[in-house]
Protein backbone atom coordinates (compact mmCIF):
# COMPACT_ATOMS: atom_id res chain seq x y z
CA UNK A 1 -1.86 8.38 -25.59
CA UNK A 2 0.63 9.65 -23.61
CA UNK A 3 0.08 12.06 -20.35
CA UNK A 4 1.55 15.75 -20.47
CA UNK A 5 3.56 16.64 -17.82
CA UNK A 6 0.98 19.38 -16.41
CA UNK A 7 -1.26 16.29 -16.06
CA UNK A 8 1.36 13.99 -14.06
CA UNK A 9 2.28 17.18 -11.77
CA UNK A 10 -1.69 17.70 -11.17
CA UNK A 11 -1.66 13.78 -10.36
CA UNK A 12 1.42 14.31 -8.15
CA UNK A 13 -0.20 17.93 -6.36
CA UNK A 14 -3.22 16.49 -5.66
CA UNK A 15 -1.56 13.07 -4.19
CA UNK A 16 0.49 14.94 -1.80
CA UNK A 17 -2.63 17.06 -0.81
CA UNK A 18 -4.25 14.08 -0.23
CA UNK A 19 -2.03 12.51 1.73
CA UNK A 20 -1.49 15.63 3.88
CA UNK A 21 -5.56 16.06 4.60
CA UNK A 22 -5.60 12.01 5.36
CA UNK A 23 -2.67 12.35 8.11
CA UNK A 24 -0.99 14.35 10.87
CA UNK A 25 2.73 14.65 10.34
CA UNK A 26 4.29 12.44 12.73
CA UNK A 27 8.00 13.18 14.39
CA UNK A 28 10.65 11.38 12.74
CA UNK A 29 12.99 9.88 15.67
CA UNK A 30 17.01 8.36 14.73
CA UNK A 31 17.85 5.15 16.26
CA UNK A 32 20.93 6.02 18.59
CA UNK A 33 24.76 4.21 18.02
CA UNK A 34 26.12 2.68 20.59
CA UNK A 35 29.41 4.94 22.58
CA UNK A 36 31.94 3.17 20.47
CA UNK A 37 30.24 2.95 17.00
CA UNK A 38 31.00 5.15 14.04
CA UNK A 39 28.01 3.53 11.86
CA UNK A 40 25.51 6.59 10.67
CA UNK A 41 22.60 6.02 12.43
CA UNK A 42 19.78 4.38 10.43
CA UNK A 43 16.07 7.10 10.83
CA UNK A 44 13.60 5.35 11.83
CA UNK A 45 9.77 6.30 10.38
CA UNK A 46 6.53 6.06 11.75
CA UNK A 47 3.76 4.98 9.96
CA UNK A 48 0.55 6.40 11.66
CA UNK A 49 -2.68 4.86 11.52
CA UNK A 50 -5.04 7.29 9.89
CA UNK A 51 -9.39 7.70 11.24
CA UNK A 52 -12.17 6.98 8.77
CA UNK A 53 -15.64 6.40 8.67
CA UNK A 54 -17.62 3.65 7.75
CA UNK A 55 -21.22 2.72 7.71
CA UNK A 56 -21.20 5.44 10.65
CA UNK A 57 -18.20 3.85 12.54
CA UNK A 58 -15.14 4.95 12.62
CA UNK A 59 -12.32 2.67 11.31
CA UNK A 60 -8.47 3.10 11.16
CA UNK A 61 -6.19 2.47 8.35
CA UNK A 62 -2.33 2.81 7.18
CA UNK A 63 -2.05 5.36 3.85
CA UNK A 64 0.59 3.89 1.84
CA UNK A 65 0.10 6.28 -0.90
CA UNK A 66 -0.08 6.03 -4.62
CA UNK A 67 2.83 3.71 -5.61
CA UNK A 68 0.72 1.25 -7.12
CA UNK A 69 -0.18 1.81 -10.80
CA UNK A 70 -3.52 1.28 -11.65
CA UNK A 71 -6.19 1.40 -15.12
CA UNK A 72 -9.98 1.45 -14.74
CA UNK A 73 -9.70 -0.03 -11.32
CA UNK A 74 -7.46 -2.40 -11.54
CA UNK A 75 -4.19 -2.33 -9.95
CA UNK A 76 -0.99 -3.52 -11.39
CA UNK A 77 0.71 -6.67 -9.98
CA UNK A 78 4.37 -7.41 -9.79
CA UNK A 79 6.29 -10.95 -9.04
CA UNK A 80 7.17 -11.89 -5.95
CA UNK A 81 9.19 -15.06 -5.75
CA UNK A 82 8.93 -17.17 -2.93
CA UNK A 83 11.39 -20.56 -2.45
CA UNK A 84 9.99 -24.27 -1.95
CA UNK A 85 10.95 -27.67 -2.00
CA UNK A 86 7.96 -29.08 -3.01
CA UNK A 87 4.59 -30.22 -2.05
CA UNK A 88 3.77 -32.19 1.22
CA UNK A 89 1.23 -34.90 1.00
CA UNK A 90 -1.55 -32.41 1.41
CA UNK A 91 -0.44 -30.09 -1.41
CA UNK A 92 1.00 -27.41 1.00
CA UNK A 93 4.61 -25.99 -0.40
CA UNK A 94 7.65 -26.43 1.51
CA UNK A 95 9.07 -23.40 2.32
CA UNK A 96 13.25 -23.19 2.42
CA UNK A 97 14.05 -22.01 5.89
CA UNK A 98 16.42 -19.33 6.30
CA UNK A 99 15.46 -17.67 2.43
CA UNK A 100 14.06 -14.31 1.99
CA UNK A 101 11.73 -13.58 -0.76
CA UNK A 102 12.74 -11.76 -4.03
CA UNK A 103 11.47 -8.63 -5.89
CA UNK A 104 12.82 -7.23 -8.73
CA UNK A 105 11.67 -3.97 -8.42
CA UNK A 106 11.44 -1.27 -5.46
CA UNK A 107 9.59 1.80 -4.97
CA UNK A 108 10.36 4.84 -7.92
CA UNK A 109 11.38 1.89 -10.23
CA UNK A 110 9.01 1.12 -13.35
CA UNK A 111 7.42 -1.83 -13.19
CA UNK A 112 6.78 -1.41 -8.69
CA UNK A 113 3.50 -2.45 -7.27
CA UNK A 114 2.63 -2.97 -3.62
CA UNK A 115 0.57 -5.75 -4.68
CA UNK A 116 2.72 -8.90 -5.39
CA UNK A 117 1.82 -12.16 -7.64
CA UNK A 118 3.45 -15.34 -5.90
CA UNK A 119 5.33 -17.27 -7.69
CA UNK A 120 6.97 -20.23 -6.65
CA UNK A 121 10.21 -21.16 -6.86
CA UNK A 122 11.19 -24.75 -6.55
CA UNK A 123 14.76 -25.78 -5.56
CA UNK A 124 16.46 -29.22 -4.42
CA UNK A 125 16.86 -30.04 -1.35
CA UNK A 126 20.54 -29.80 -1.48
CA UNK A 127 19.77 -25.88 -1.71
CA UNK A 128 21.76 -23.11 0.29
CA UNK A 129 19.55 -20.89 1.55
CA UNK A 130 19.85 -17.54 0.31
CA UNK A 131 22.04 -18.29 -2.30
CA UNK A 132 19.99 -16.65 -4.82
CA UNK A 133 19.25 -13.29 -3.98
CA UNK A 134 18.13 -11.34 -7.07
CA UNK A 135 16.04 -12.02 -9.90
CA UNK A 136 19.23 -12.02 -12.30
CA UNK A 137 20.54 -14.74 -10.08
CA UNK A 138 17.47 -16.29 -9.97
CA UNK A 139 17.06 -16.38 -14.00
CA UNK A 140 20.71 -18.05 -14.27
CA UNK A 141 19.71 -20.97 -11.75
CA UNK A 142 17.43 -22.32 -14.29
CA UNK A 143 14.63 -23.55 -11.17
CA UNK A 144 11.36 -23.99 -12.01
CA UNK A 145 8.73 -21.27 -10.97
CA UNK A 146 4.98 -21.68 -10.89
CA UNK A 147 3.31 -19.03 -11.16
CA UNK A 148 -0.14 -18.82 -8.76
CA UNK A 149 -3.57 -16.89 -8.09
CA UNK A 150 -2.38 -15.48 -4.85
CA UNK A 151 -1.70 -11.59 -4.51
CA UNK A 152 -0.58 -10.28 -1.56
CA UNK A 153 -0.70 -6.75 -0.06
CA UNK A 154 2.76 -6.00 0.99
CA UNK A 155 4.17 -2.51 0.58
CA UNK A 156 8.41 -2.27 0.42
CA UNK A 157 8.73 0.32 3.07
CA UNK A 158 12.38 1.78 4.41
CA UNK A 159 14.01 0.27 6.99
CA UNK A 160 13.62 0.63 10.36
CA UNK A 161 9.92 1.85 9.71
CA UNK A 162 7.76 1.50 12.66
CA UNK A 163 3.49 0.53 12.43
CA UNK A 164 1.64 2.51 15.17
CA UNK A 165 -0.25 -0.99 14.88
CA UNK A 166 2.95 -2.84 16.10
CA UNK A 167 2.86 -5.15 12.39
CA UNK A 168 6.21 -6.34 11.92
CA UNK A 169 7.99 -5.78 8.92
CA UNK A 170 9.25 -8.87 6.63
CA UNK A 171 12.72 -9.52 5.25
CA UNK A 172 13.38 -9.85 1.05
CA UNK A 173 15.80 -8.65 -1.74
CA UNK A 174 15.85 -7.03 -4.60
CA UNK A 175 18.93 -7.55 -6.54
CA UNK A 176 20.77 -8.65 -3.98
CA UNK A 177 20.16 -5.64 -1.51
CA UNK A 178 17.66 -5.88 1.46
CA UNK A 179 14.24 -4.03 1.60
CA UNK A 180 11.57 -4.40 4.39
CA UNK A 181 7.80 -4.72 3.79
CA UNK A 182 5.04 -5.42 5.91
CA UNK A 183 2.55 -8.04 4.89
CA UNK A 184 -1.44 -7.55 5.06
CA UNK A 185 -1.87 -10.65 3.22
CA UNK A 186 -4.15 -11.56 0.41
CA UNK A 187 -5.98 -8.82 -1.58
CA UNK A 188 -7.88 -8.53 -4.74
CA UNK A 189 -6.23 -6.35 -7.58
CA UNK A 190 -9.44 -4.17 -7.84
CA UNK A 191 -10.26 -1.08 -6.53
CA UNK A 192 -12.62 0.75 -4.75
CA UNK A 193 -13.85 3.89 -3.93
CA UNK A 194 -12.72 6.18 -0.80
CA UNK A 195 -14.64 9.30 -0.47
CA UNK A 196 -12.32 12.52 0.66
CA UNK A 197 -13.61 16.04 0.90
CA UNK A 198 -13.23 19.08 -0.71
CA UNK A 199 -14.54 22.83 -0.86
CA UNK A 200 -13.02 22.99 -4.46
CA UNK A 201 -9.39 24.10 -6.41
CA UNK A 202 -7.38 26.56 -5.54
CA UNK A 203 -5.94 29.25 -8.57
CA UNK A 204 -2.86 26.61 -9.46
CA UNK A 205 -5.87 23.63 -9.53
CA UNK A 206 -4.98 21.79 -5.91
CA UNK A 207 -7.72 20.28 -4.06
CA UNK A 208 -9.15 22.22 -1.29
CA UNK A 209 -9.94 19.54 1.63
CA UNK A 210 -12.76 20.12 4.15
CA UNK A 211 -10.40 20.38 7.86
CA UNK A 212 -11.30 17.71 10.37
CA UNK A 213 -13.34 15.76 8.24
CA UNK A 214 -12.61 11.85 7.87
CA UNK A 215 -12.32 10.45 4.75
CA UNK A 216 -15.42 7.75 3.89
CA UNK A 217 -15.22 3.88 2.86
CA UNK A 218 -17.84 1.32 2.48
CA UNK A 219 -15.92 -2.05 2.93
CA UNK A 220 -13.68 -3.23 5.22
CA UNK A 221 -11.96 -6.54 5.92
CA UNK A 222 -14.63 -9.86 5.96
CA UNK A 223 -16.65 -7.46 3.48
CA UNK A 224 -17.43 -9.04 0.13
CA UNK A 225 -15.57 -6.81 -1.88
CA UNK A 226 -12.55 -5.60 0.73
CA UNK A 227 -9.77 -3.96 -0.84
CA UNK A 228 -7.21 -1.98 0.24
CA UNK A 229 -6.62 0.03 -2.78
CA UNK A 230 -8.90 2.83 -3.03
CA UNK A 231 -9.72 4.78 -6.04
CA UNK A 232 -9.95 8.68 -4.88
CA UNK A 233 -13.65 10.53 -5.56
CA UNK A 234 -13.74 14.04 -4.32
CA UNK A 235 -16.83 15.07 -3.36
CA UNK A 236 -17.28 19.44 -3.55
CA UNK A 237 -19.11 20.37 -0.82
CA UNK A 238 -19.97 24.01 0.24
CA UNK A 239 -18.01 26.50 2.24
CA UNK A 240 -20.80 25.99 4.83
CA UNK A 241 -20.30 22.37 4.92
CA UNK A 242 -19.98 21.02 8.67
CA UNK A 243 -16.80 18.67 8.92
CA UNK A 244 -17.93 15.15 9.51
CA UNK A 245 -21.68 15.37 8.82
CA UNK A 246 -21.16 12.75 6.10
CA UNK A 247 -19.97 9.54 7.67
CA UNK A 248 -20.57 6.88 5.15
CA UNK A 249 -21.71 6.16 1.52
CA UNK A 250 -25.21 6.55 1.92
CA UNK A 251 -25.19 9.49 3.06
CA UNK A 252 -22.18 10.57 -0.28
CA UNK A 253 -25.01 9.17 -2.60
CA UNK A 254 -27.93 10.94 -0.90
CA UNK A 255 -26.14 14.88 -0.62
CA UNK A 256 -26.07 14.71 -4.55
CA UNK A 257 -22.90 16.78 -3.95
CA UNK A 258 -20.46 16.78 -7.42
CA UNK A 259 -17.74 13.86 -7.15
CA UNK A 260 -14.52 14.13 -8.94
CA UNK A 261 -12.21 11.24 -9.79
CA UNK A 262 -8.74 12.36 -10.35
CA UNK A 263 -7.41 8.80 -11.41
CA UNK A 264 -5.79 8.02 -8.32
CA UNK A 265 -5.46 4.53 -6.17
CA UNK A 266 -4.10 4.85 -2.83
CA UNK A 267 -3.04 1.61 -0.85
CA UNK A 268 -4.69 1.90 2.64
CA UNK A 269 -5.21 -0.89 4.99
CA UNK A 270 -7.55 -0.94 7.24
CA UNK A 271 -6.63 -2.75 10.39
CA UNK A 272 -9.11 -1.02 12.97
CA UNK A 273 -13.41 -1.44 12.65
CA UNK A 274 -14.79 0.61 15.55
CA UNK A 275 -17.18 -2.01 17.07
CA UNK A 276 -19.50 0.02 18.89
């Protein structure tokens, strides 16, 4: 059954109004040419860590947004295709120095997922690096490609983007051009639920979120269960609802407040557990 296009711009509405409650905006600095060059300078973009709560303590994670296609809770995957030259003794692949990784597919393309399959690639040893640089070329080399269980977490983000957490970004391609990603490493391809906060719709139907309030998970990394794609529930709570008096998952459960799930997965790393 296909979607009407009232539905996909409520999807896309309530995405951006999301996003907007979950983060500050953040100043958008250009990196600055040298005296001499005529080169347009590249912007640079900040990707700020945004506060949460969990189990009561606070926890801070990147909001990557809803680029990642998802059904009943389970994200979609796409290939990433990494270059070996075998096996060592101990079953560990070989990795060809000097060649980055290939997608086939970037951000606004059909088929794009921030979560990757590997898939290994294995050339001779005789191999240029970075020879092959797109999946077309790839296909034409005729190499064998194994295809494995590991999914990683690594969002294609624009060049020059800068992690308030100081993660640096990896090089790949995608038909032969070069896109940036950082890596949070293995994840599962389910989802799970984040809890944001809202007072209800406005007349054209866009979510009315609760100012100053966190948003509210219940796993985080060394959980069983840790993912970092979150399907949305927005809970209704009344105008005289105090920002922040709900701080984890119990307490969602125990206000018995209405839940909504629009059908939306975010991708949102957490990469800070409050301790204390």
């Amino acid at each position: 059954m296909r979607l009407s296009k009232f539905v996909f711009a409520l999807f896309a509405l309530m995405a951006l109004a999301l996003a907007a409650a979950c983060s500050s905006p953040t100043p958008t600095p250009t990196a600055t040419p040298s005296p001499t060059s005529t080169a347009t300078p590249i912007p640079i973009e900040t990707q700020a860590l945004v506060a949460g709560w969990y189990q009561d303590k606070g926890v801070k994670y990147y909001d990557f947004g809803t680029k990642s296609p998802a059904s009943n809770g389970t994200v979609s995957i796409a290939p990433i295709f990494v270059f070996i030259t075998g096996m060592d003794s101990a079953g560990n692949p070989q990795f060809v120095e000097g060649q980055h990784n290939i997608v086939d597919t970037v951000p606004g393309v059909e088929g794009y997922s921030d979560l990757w399959r590997v898939m290994l690639v294995t050339v001779p040893e005789s191999y240029q690096p970075d020879s092959v640089r797109s999946r077309q070329e790839l296909d034409a080399a005729g190499y064998s490609i194994t295809s494995t269980d590991i999914l990683v977490n690594c969002p294609i983000v624009p060049e020059g983007t800068m992690l308030e957490g100081g993660e640096a970004l990896t090089q790949g391609r995608s038909e032969g051009d070069e896109v940036y990603y950082p890596d949070f490493g293995m994840n599962t391809e389910s989802a799970v639920p984040i809890w944001a906060f809202i007072t209800g719709m406005d007349a054209a139907g866009n979510p009315q979120f609760v100012e100053g309030q966190r948003n509210v998970i219940d796993v985080v990394p060394g959980d069983i269960g840790y993912s970092a794609f979150w399907e949305v529930n927005l809970v209704i709570v009344p105008e005289g609802y105090q920002a922040n008096a709900i701080r984890s998952a119990a307490d969602v459960r125990a206000s018995g407040y209405e839940i909504i799930k629009p059908g939306l997965v975010v991708n949102c790393p957490v990469t800070v557990v409050d301790q204390s």
